[in-house]
Structures are given as structure tokens and as C-alpha cells.
Protein backbone atom coordinates (compact mmCIF):
# COMPACT_ATOMS: atom_id res chain seq x y z
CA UNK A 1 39.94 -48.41 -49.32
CA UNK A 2 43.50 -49.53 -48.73
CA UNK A 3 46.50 -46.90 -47.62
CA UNK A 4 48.07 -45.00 -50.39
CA UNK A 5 49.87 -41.69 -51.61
CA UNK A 6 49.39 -39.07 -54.26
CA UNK A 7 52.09 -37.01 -55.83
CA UNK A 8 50.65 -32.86 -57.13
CA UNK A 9 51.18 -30.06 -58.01
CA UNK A 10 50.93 -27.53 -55.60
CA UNK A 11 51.70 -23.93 -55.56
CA UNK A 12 55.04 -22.80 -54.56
CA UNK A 13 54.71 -20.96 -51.12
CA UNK A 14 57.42 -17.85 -50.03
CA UNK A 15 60.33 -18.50 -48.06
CA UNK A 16 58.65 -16.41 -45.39
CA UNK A 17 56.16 -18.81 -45.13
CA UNK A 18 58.63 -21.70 -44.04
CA UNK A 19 60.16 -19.12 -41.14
CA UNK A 20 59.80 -21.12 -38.04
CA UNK A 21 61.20 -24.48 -40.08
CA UNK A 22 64.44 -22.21 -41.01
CA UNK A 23 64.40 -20.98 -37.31
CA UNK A 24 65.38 -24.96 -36.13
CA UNK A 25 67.16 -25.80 -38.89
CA UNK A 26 70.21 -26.46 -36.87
CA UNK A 27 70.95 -29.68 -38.76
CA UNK A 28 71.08 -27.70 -42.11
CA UNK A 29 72.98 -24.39 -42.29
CA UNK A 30 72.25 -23.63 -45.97
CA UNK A 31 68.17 -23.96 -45.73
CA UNK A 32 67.29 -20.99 -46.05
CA UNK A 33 69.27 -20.12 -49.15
CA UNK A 34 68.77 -23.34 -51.04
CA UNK A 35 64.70 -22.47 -50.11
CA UNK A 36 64.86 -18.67 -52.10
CA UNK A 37 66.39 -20.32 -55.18
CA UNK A 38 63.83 -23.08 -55.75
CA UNK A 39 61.15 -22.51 -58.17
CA UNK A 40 58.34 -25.03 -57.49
CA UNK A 41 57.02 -27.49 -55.46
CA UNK A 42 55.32 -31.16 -55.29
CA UNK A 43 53.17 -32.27 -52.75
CA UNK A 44 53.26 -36.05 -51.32
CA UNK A 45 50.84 -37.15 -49.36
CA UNK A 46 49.49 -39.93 -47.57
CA UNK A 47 45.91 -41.50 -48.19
CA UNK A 48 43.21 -43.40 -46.29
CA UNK A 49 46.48 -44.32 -43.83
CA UNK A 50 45.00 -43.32 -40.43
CA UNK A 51 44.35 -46.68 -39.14
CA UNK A 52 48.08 -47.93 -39.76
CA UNK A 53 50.12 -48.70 -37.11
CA UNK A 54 52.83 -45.54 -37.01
CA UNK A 55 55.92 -47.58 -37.98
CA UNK A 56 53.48 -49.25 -41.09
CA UNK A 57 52.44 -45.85 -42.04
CA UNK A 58 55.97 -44.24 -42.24
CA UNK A 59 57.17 -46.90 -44.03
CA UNK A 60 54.54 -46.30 -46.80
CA UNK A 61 55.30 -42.91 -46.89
CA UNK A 62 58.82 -42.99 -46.98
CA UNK A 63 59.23 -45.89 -50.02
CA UNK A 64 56.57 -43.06 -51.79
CA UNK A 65 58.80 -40.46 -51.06
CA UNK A 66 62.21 -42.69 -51.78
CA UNK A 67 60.64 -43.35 -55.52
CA UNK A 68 59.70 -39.83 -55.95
CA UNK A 69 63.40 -38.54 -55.08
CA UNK A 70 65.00 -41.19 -57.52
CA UNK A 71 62.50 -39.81 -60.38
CA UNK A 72 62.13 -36.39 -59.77
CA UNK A 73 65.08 -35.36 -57.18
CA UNK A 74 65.12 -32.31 -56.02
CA UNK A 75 66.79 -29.34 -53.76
CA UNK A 76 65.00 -29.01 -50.45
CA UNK A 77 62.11 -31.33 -48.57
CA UNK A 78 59.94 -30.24 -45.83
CA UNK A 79 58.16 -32.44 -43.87
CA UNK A 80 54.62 -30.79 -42.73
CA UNK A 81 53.62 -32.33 -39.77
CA UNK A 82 57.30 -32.18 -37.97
CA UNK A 83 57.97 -28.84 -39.49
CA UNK A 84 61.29 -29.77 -41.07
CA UNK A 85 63.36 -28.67 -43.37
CA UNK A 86 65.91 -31.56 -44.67
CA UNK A 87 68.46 -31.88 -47.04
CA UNK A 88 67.63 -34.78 -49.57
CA UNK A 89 70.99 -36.20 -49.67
CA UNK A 90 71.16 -36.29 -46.05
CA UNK A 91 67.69 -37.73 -45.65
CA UNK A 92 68.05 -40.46 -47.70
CA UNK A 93 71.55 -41.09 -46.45
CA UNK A 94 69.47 -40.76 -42.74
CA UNK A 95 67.14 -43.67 -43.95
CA UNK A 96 69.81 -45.80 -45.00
CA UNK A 97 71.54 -46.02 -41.63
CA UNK A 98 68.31 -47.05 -39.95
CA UNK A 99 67.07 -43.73 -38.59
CA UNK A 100 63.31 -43.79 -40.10
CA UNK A 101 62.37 -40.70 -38.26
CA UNK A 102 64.86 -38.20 -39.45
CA UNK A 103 62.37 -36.03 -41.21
CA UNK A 104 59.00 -36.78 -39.87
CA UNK A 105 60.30 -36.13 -35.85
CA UNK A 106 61.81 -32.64 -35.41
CA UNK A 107 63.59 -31.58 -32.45
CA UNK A 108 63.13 -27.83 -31.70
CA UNK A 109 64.56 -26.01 -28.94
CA UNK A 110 63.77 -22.31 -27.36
CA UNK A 111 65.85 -19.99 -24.92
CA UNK A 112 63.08 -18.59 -22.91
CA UNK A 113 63.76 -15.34 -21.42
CA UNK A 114 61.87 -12.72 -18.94
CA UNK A 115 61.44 -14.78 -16.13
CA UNK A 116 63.63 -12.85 -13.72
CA UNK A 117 66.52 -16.09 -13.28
CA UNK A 118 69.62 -15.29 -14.09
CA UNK A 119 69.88 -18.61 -15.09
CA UNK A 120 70.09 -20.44 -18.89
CA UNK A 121 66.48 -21.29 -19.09
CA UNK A 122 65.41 -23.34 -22.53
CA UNK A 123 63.14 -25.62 -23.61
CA UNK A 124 62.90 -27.86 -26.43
CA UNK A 125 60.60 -30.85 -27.50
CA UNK A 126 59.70 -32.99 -30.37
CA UNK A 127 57.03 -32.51 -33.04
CA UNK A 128 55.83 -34.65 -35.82
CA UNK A 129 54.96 -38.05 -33.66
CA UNK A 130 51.75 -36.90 -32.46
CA UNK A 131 50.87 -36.79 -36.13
CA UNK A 132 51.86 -40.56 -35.82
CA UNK A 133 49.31 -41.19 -32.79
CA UNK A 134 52.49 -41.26 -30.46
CA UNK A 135 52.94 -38.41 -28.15
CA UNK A 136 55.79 -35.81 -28.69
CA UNK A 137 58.43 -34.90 -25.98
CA UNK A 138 59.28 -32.39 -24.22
CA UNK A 139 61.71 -30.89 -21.67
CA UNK A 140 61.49 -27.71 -19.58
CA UNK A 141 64.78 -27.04 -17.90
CA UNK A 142 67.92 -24.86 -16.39
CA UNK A 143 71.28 -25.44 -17.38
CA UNK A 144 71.17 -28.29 -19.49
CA UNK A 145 73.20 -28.60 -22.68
CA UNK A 146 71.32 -28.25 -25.39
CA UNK A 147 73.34 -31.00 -27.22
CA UNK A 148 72.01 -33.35 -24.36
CA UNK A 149 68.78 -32.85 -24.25
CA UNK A 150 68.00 -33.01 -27.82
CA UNK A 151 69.97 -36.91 -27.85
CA UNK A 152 67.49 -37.57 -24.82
CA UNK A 153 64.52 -36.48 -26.91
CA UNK A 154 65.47 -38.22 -29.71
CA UNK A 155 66.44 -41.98 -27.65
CA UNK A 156 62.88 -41.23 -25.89
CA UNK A 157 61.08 -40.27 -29.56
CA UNK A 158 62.04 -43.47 -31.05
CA UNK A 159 61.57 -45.77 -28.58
CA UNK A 160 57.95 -44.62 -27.99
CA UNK A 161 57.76 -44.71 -32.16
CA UNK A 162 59.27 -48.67 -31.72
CA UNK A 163 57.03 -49.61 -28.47
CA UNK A 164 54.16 -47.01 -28.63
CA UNK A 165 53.17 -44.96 -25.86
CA UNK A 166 53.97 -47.75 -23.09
CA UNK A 167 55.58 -45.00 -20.86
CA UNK A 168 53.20 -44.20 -17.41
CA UNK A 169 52.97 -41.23 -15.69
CA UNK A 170 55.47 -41.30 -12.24
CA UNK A 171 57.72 -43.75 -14.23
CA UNK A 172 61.53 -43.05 -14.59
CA UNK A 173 63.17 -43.18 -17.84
CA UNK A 174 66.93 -42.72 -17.80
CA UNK A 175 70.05 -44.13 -20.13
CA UNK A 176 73.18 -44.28 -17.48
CA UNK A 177 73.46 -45.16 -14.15
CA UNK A 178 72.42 -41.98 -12.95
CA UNK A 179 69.76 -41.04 -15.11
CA UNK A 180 66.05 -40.87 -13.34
CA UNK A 181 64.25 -38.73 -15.75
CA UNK A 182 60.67 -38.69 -13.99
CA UNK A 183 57.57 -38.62 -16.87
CA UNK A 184 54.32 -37.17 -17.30
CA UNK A 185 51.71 -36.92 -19.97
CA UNK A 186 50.66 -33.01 -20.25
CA UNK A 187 49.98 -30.49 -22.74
CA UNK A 188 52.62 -29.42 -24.58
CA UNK A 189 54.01 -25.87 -23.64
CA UNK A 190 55.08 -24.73 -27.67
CA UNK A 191 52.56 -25.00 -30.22
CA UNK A 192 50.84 -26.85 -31.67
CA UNK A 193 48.49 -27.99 -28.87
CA UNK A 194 48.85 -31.37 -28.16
CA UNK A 195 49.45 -34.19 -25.74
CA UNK A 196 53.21 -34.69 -24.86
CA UNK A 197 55.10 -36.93 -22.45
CA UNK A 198 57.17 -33.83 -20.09
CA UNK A 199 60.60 -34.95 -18.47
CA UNK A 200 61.59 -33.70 -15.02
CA UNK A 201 65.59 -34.43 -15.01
CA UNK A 202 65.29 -33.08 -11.04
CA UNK A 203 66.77 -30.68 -9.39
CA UNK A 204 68.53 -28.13 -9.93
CA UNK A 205 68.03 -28.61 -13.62
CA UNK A 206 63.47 -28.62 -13.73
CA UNK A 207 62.03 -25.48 -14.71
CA UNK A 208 58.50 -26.94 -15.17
CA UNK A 209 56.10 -28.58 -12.84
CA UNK A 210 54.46 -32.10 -12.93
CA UNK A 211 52.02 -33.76 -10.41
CA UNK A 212 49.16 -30.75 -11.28
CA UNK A 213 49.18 -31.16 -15.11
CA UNK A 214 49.89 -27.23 -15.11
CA UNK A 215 53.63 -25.54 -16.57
């Protein structure tokens, strides 16, 4: 059967059920509140679409979706699979520019704490291109700028999106002279399980550790 999309009902789900999406909703201050005063919900989803290639299959979601918000617009959309809360008007405005993965790649980030350093520990990764068949990023690290890291995630998310998972463990990756960001396929250290590429941006900055496939 060819790829296609259906467009439900579905029943409308609590706020508190969208918690860890408002939790990394950096990009959208007012989530949360424009969440508690919707009413109800539709549910778009792709079809038979497995055996796409990624950028074929976001593109057939995303015209869906496009036609959907030009009939039916609405307050708030959450992408599933990237656990993402977006702002319509700034999706669409997103899709215009160019930037196709603005609501199906989310980039999360944690502080971690108890691990006896007195040092800013964090980490943060991608979600939503495994769903894709691409692996998500991640980076494990001290005294980074958050701000940073997340534009490295993001250059790294869509250029494995545009070129597919081309990058080999032990390779560098870096965008400036003095980038070497070294690379390695592991298991990713926030949920969900699943396979993500781990950058080491060296010392003093890893907190992580590659070569033994173990965090």
C-alpha cells in the first residue's frame, strides 16, 4: 500500500500528561498555559511510511500537517516522537525558512547533579530522529554553554537527517578551526533507549566516556 496520513479524533489528554514536553519548552514560554485552555485534540498520523527515506517521509507528513493547520488551525501542536511542544505560527513560519526539522527533532538539555564536582555538569541530546531511522545526538559535558551545545546538536542533527548516518565511530566532527568533536555510536544516556551518536568536545569539557561503549 502506498505512504499516507489519517486525521482523528482522539481524546484530549491532561496537561500533566505533556509534563516533560513543558519541562524543554525553552523555545516557547507560554506552553504550558496555552496547553490548560485548549479543549480538544486531533491526531495526525503517518501510514504504511516506514520504508521512506527520512527526508521523503517528513515531507509527507509535514504537507499533511501544513493542510490540516490551514483548515482546521489551531492553538498548540505536539510532536510525539520528538516530544515537542510548538507554537503553530512559529512552526509554520520554521518550515518556511527551510528548517524541516523544527518540530519533529527536539533538543533537550539536563543539569545533572550529585556527582560530587563542583563543577556545571549538563547534558543534553536530540530526540525525534531515531524515529526517522537516523540516530539522535547527544553530549555529556562540564562547562559548556548550554546555548552552544544545543547549535552543535542541531548543525550535527540535520546534517545526519540530509546525509544519513555517514558519521564513523573515532571520526572528528567540528565547525571552526578548532573544533575536533570526537564521535561514537552508544546508547543514549536519557530515555528513551536508543542508539545515539555521543560527542567528546575533549578535555576539560567531557564528562562521559567513549572507547568502552559504557557512560
Amino acid at each position: 500500500m502506498p505512504a499516507q496520513t489519517s486525521l482523528t479524533d482522539t481524546e484530549h489528554r491532561p496537561v500533566s500528561e505533556y509534563a516533560t514536553a513543558i519541562q524543554q519548552a525553552w523555545h516557547w514560554g507560554e506552553a504550558e498555559q496555552t496547553l490548560q485552555e485548549c479543549r480538544h485534540s486531533l491526531l495526525l498520523i503517518d501510514m504504511m511510511a516506514s520504508g521512506l527515506e527520512p527526508k521523503s517521509r517528513l515531507e509527507l507528513f509535514t504537507g499533511a500537517l501544513r493542510a490540516v493547520l490551514e483548515t482546521a488551525p489551531c492553538d498548540a501542536l505536539y510532536f510525539r516522537e520528538s516530544d515537542k511542544l510548538v507554537e503553530p505560527g512559529a512552526y509554520l513560519a520554521a518550515i518556511e525558512q527551510g528548517a524541516g526539522l523544527y518540530g519533529a527533532m527536539n533538543v533537550r538539555f539536563y543539569n545533572v547533579k550529585g556527582t560530587g564536582s563542583d563543577r556545571h555538569e549538563g547534558l543534553m541530546d536530540t530526540i525525534g530522529l531515531a524515529a526517522l531511522g537516523i540516530p539522535d545526538v547527544q553530549c555529556h559535558f562540564y562547562d559548556l554553554a548550554p546555548n552552544e551545545v544545543a547549535g552543535v546538536l542541531t548543525d550535527i542533527g540535520y546534517y545526519l537527517f540530509n546525509q544519513g548516518d555517514v558519521i564513523s565511530d573515532g571520526e572528528t566532527i567540528g565547525f571552526t578551526e578548532d573544533m575536533r568533536w570526537r564521535c561514537e555510536h552508544q546508547y543514549a544516556l536519557a530515555a528513551p533507549r536508543r542508539v545515539v551518536i555521543d560527542l567528546d568536545p575533549g578535555e576539560p569539557h567531557y564528562a562521559g566516556r567513549q572507547g568502552s561503549g559504557e557512560e
